[in-house]
C-alpha atoms as a PDB file:
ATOM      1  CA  UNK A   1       0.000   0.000   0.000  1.00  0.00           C
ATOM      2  CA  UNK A   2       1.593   3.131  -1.025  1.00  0.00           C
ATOM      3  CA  UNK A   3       1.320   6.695   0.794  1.00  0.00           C
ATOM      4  CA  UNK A   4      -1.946   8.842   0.201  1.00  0.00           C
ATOM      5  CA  UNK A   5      -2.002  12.424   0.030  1.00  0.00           C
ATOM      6  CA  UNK A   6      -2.526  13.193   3.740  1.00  0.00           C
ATOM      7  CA  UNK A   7       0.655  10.938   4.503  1.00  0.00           C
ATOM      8  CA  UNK A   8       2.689  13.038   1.752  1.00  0.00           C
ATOM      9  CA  UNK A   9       1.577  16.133   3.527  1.00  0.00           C
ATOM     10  CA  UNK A  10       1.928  14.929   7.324  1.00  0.00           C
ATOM     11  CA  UNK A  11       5.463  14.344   6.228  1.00  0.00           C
ATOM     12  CA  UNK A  12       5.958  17.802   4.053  1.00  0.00           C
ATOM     13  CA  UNK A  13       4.870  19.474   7.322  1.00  0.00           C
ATOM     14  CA  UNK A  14       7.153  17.760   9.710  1.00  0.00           C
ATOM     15  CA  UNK A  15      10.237  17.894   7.660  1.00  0.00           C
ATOM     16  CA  UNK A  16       9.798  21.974   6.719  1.00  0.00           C
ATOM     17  CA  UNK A  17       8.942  21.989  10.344  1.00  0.00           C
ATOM     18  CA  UNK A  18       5.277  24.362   9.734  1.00  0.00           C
ATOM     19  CA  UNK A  19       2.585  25.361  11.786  1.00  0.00           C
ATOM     20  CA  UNK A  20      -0.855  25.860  10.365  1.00  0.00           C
ATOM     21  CA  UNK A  21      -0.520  29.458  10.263  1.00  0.00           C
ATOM     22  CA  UNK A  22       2.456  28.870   7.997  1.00  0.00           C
ATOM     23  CA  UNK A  23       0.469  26.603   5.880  1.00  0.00           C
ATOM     24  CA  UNK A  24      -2.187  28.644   4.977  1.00  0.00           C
ATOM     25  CA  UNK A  25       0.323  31.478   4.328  1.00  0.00           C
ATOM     26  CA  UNK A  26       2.190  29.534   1.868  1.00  0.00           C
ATOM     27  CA  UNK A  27      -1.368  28.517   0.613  1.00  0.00           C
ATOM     28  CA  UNK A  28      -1.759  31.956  -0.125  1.00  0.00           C
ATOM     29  CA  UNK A  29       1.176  32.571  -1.711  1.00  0.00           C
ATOM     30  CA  UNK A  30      -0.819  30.971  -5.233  1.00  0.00           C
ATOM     31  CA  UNK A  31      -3.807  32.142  -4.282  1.00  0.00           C
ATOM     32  CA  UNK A  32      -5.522  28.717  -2.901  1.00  0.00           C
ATOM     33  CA  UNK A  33      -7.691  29.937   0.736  1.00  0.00           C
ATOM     34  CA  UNK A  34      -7.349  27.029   2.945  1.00  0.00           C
ATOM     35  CA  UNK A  35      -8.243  26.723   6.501  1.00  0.00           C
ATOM     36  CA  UNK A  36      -6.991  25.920  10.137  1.00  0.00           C
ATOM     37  CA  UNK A  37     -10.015  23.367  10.658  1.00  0.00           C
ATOM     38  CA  UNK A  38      -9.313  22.153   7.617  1.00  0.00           C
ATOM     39  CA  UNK A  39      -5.724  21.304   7.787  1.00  0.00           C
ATOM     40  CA  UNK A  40      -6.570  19.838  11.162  1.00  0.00           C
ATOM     41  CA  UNK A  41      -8.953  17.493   9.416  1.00  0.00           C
ATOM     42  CA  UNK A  42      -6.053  16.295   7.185  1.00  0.00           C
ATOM     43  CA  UNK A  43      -3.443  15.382   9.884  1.00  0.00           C
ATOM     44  CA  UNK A  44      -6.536  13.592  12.387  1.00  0.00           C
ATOM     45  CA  UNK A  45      -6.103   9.772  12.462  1.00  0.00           C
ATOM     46  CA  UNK A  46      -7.737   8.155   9.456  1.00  0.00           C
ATOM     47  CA  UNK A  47     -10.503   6.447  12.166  1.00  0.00           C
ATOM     48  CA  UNK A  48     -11.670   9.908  13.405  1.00  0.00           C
ATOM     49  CA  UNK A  49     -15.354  11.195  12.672  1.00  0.00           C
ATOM     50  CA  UNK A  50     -13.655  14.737  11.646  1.00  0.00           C
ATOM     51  CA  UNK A  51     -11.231  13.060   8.952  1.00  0.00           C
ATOM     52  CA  UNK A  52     -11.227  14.397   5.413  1.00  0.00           C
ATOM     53  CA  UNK A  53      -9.195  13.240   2.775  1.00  0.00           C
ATOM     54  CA  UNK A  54      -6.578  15.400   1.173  1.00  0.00           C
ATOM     55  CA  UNK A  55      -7.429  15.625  -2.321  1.00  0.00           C
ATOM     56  CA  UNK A  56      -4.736  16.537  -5.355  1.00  0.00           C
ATOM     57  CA  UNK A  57      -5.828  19.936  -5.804  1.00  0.00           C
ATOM     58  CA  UNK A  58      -4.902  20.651  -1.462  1.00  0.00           C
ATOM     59  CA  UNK A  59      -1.604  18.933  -2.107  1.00  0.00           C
ATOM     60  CA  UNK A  60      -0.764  20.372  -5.660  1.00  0.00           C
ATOM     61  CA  UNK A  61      -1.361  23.783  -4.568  1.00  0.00           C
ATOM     62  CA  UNK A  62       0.437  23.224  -1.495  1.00  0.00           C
ATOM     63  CA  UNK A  63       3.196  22.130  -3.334  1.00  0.00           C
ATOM     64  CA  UNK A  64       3.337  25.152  -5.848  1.00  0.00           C
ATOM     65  CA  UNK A  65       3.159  27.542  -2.829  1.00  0.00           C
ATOM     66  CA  UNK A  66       6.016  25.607  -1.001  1.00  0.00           C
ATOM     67  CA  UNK A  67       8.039  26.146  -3.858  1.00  0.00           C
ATOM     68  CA  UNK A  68       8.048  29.914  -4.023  1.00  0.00           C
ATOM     69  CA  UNK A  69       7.997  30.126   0.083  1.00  0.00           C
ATOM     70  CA  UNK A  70      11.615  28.105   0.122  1.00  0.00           C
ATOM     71  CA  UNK A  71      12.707  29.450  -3.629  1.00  0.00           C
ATOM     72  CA  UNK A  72      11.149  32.764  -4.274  1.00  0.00           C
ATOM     73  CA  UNK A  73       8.836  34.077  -6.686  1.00  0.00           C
ATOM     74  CA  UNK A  74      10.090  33.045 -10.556  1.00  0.00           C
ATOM     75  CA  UNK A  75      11.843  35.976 -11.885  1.00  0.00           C
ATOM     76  CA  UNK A  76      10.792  37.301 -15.019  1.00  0.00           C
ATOM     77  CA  UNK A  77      13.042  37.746 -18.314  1.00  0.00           C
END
């Protein structure tokens, strides 16, 4: 069984060491609103009632915004 999204992100936010606040900064960063209750519903157990899965929009956007938080914007030619 391979790793799902939520496991790819549990693991993205321990090894860059973020808080939700810092999260849903670098959410912003490419303009994708994401909440604190939200991410808390990622990183519950998968058994909880309050569980959500983390879909590949949450992750990609994540992703993109991680880049320019640890990078920088691209700068243009």
């Amino acid at each position: 069984m391979g790793l799902t999204n939520n496991d790819i992100f549990k693991k993205l936010r321990v090894a860059h060491k973020l808080r939700d606040v810092e999260i849903v900064e670098i959410c912003k960063l490419v303009d994708f609103k994401v909440s604190k209750s939200e991410l808390g519903a990622f990183f519950r157990n998968e058994n909880h009632e309050k569980y959500m899965e983390c879909g590949d929009q949450m992750l990609r956007n994540f992703l993109n915004g991680l880049i320019i938080h640890l990078r920088g914007p691209i700068k243009k030619k």
